[in-house]
N, C-alpha and C. Protein backbone atom coordinates (compact mmCIF):
# COMPACT_ATOMS: atom_id res chain seq x y z
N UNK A 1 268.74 174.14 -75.08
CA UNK A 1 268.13 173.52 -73.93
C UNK A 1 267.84 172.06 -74.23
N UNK A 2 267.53 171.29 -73.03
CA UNK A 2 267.67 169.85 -73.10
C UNK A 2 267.12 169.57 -72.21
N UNK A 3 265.69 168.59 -72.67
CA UNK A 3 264.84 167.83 -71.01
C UNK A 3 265.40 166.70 -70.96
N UNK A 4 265.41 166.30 -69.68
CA UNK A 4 265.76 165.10 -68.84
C UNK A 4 264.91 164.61 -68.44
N UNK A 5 264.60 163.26 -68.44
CA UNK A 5 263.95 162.51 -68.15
C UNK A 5 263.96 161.37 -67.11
N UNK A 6 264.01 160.88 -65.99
CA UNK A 6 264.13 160.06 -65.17
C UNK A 6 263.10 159.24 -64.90
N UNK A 7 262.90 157.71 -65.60
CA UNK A 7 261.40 156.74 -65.42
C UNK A 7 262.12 155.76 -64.10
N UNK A 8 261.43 155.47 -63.19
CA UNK A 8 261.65 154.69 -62.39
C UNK A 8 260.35 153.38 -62.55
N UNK A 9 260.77 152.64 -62.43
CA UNK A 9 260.30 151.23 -61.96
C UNK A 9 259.41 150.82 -60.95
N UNK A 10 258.48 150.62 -60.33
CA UNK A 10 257.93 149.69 -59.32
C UNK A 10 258.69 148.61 -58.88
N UNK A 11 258.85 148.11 -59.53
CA UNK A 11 259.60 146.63 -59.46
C UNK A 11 261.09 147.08 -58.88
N UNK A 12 261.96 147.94 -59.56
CA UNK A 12 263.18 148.67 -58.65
C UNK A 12 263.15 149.23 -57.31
N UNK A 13 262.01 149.86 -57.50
CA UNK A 13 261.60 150.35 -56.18
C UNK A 13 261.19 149.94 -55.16
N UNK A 14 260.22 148.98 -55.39
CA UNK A 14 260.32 148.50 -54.64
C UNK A 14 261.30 147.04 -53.79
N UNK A 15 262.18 146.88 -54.60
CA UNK A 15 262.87 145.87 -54.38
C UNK A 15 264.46 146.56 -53.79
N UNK A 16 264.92 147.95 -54.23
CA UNK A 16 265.93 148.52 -53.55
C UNK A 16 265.33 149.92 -53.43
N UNK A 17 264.52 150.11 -52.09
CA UNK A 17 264.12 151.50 -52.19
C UNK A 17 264.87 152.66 -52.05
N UNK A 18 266.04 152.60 -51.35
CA UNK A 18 267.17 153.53 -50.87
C UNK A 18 268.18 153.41 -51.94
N UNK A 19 268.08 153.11 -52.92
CA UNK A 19 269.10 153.03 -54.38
C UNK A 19 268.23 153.71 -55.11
N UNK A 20 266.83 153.35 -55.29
CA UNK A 20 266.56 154.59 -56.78
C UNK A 20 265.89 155.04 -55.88
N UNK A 21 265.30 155.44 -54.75
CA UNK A 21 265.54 156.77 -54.16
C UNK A 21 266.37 157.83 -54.32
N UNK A 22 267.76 157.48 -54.43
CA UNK A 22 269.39 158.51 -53.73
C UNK A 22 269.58 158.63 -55.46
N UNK A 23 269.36 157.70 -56.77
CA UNK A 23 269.36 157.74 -58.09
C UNK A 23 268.73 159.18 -58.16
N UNK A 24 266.96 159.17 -58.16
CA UNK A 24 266.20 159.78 -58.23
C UNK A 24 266.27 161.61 -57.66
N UNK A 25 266.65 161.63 -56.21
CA UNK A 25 267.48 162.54 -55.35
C UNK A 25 268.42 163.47 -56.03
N UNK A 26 269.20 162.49 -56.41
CA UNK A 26 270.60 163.01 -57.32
C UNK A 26 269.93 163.75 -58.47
N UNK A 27 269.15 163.00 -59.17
CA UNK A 27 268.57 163.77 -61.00
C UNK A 27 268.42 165.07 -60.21
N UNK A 28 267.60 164.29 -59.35
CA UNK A 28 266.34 166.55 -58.94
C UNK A 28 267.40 167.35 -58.56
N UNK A 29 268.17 166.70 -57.39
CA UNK A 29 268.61 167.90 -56.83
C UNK A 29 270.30 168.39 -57.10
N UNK A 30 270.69 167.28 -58.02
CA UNK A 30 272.06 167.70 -58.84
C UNK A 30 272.99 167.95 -57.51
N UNK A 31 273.75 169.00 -58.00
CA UNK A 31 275.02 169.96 -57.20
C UNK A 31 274.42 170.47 -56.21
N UNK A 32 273.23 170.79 -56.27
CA UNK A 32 272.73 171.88 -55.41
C UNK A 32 272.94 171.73 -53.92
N UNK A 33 272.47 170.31 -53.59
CA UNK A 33 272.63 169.65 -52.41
C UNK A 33 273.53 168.59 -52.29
N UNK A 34 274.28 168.52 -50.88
CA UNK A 34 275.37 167.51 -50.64
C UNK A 34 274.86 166.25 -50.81
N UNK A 35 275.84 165.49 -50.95
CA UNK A 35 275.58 163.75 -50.94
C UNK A 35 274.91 163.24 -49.70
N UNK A 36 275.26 164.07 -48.69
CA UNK A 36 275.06 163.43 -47.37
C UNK A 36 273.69 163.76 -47.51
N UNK A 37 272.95 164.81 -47.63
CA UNK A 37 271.77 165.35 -47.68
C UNK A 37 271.06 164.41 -48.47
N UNK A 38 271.31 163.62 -49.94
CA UNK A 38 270.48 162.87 -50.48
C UNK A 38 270.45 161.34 -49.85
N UNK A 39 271.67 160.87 -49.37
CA UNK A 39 271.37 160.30 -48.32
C UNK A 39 270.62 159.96 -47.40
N UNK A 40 270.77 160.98 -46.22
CA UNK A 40 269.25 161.14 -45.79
C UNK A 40 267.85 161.39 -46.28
N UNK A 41 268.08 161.33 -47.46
CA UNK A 41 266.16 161.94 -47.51
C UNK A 41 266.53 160.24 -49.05
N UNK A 42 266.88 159.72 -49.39
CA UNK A 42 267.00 158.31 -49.59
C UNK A 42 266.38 157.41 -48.51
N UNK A 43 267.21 157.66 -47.21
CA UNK A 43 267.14 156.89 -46.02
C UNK A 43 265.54 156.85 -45.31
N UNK A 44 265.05 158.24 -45.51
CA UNK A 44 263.65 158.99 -45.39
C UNK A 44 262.39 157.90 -45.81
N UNK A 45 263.23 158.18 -47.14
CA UNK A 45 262.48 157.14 -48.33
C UNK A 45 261.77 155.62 -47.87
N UNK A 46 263.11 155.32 -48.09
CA UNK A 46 263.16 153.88 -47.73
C UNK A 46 262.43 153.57 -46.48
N UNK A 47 262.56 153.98 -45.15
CA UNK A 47 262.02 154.06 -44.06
C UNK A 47 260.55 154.04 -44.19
N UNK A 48 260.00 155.39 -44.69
CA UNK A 48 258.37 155.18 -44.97
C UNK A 48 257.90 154.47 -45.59
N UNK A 49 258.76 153.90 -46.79
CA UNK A 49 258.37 152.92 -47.59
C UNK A 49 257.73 151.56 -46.56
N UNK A 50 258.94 151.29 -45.94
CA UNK A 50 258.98 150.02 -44.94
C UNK A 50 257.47 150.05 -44.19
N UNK A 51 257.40 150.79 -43.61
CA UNK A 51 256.09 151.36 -42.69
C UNK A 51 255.47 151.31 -43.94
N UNK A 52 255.03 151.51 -44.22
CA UNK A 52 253.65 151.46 -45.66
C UNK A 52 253.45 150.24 -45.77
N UNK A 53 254.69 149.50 -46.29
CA UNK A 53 254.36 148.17 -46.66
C UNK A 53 253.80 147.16 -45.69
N UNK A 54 254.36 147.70 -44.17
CA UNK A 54 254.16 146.75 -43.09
C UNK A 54 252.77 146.80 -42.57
N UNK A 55 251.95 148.01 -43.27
CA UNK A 55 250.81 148.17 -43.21
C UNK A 55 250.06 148.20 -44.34
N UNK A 56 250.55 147.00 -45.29
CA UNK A 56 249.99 146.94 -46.67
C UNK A 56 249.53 147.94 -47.40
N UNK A 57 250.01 148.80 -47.90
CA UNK A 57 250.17 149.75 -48.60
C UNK A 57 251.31 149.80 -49.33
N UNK A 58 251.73 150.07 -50.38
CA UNK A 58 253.17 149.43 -51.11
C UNK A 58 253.27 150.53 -52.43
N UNK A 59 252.09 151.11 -52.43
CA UNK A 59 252.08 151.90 -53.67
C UNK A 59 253.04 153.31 -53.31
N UNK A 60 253.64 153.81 -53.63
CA UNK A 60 254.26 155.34 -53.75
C UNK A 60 253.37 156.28 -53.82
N UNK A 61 252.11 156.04 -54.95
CA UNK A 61 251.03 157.38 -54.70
C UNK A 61 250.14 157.02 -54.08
N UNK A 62 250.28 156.46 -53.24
CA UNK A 62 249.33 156.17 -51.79
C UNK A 62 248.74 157.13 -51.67
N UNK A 63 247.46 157.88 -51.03
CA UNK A 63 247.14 159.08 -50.27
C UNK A 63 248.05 159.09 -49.27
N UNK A 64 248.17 158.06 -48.06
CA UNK A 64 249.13 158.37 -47.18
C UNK A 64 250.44 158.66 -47.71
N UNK A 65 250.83 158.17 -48.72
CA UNK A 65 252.41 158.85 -49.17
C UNK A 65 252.06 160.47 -49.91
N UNK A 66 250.87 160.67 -50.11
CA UNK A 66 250.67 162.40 -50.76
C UNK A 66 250.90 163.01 -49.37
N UNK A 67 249.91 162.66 -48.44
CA UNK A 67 249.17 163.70 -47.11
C UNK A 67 249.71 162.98 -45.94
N UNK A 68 250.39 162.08 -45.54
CA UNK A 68 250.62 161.89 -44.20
C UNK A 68 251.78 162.66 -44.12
N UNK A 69 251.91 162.77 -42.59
CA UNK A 69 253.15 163.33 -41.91
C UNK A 69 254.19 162.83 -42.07
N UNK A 70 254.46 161.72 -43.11
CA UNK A 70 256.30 161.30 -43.02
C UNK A 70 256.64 161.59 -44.37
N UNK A 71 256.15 162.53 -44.81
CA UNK A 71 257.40 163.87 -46.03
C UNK A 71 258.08 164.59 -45.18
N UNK A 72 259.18 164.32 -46.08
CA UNK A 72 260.27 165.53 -45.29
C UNK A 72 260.21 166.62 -46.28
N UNK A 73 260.23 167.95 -45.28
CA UNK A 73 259.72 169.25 -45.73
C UNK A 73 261.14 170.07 -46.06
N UNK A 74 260.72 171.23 -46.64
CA UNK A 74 262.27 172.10 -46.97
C UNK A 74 263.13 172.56 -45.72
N UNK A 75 262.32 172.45 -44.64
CA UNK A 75 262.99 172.97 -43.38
C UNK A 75 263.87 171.67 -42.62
N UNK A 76 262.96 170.98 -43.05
CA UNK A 76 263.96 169.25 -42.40
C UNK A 76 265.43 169.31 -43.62
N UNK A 77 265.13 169.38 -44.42
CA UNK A 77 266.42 169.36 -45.30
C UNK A 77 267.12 170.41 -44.62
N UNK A 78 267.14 171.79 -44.84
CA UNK A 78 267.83 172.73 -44.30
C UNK A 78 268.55 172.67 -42.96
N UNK A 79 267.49 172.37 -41.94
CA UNK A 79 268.22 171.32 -40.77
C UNK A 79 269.12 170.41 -40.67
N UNK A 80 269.48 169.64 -41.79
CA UNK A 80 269.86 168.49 -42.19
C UNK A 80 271.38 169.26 -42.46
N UNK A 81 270.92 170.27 -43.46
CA UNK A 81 272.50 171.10 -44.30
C UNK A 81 272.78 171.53 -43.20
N UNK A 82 272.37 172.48 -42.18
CA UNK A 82 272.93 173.11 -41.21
C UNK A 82 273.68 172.10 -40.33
N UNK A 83 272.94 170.82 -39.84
CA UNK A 83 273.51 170.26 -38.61
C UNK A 83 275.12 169.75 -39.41
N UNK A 84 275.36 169.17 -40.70
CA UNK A 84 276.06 168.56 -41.63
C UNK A 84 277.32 169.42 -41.65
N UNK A 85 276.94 170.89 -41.57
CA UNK A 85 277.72 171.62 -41.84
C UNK A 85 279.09 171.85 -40.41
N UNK A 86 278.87 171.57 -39.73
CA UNK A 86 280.09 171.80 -38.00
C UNK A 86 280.17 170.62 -38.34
């Protein structure tokens, strides 16, 4: 067996949020899930990020980035695989 490790940056992150987002995406969710799928939840990313910042907030462990309503949940992904899939 073998741990993996993935450190991300502030400074990366916040400067290309939808790149080590879809980086980050990829480690967790490997094969399991399509490209298109990390994609979108990259795109997710980046998006709330924007909104955070535009309301000065910039940090990632924000409370609003723990507890507000713009996480995408296992059922939005699944939605995501299903619609992807026709």
């Amino acid at each position: 067996e073998r741990l993996e490790i993935l450190t991300i940056s502030m400074d990366r992150l916040q400067k290309n949020t939808w790149k080590v987002g879809r980086r980050a995406f990829d480690f967790v969710l490997g094969p399991y899930v399509s490209d298109n799928v990390k994609d979108y939840l990259a795109t997710r990313l980046r998006n709330d990020y924007r909104r955070r910042t535009r309301h000065g907030n910039s940090h990632i462990t924000s409370s609003e980035a723990r507890y507000g309503n713009s996480l995408v949940t296992s059922s939005e992904v699944e939605e995501k695989e299903r619609l992807l899939s026709y």
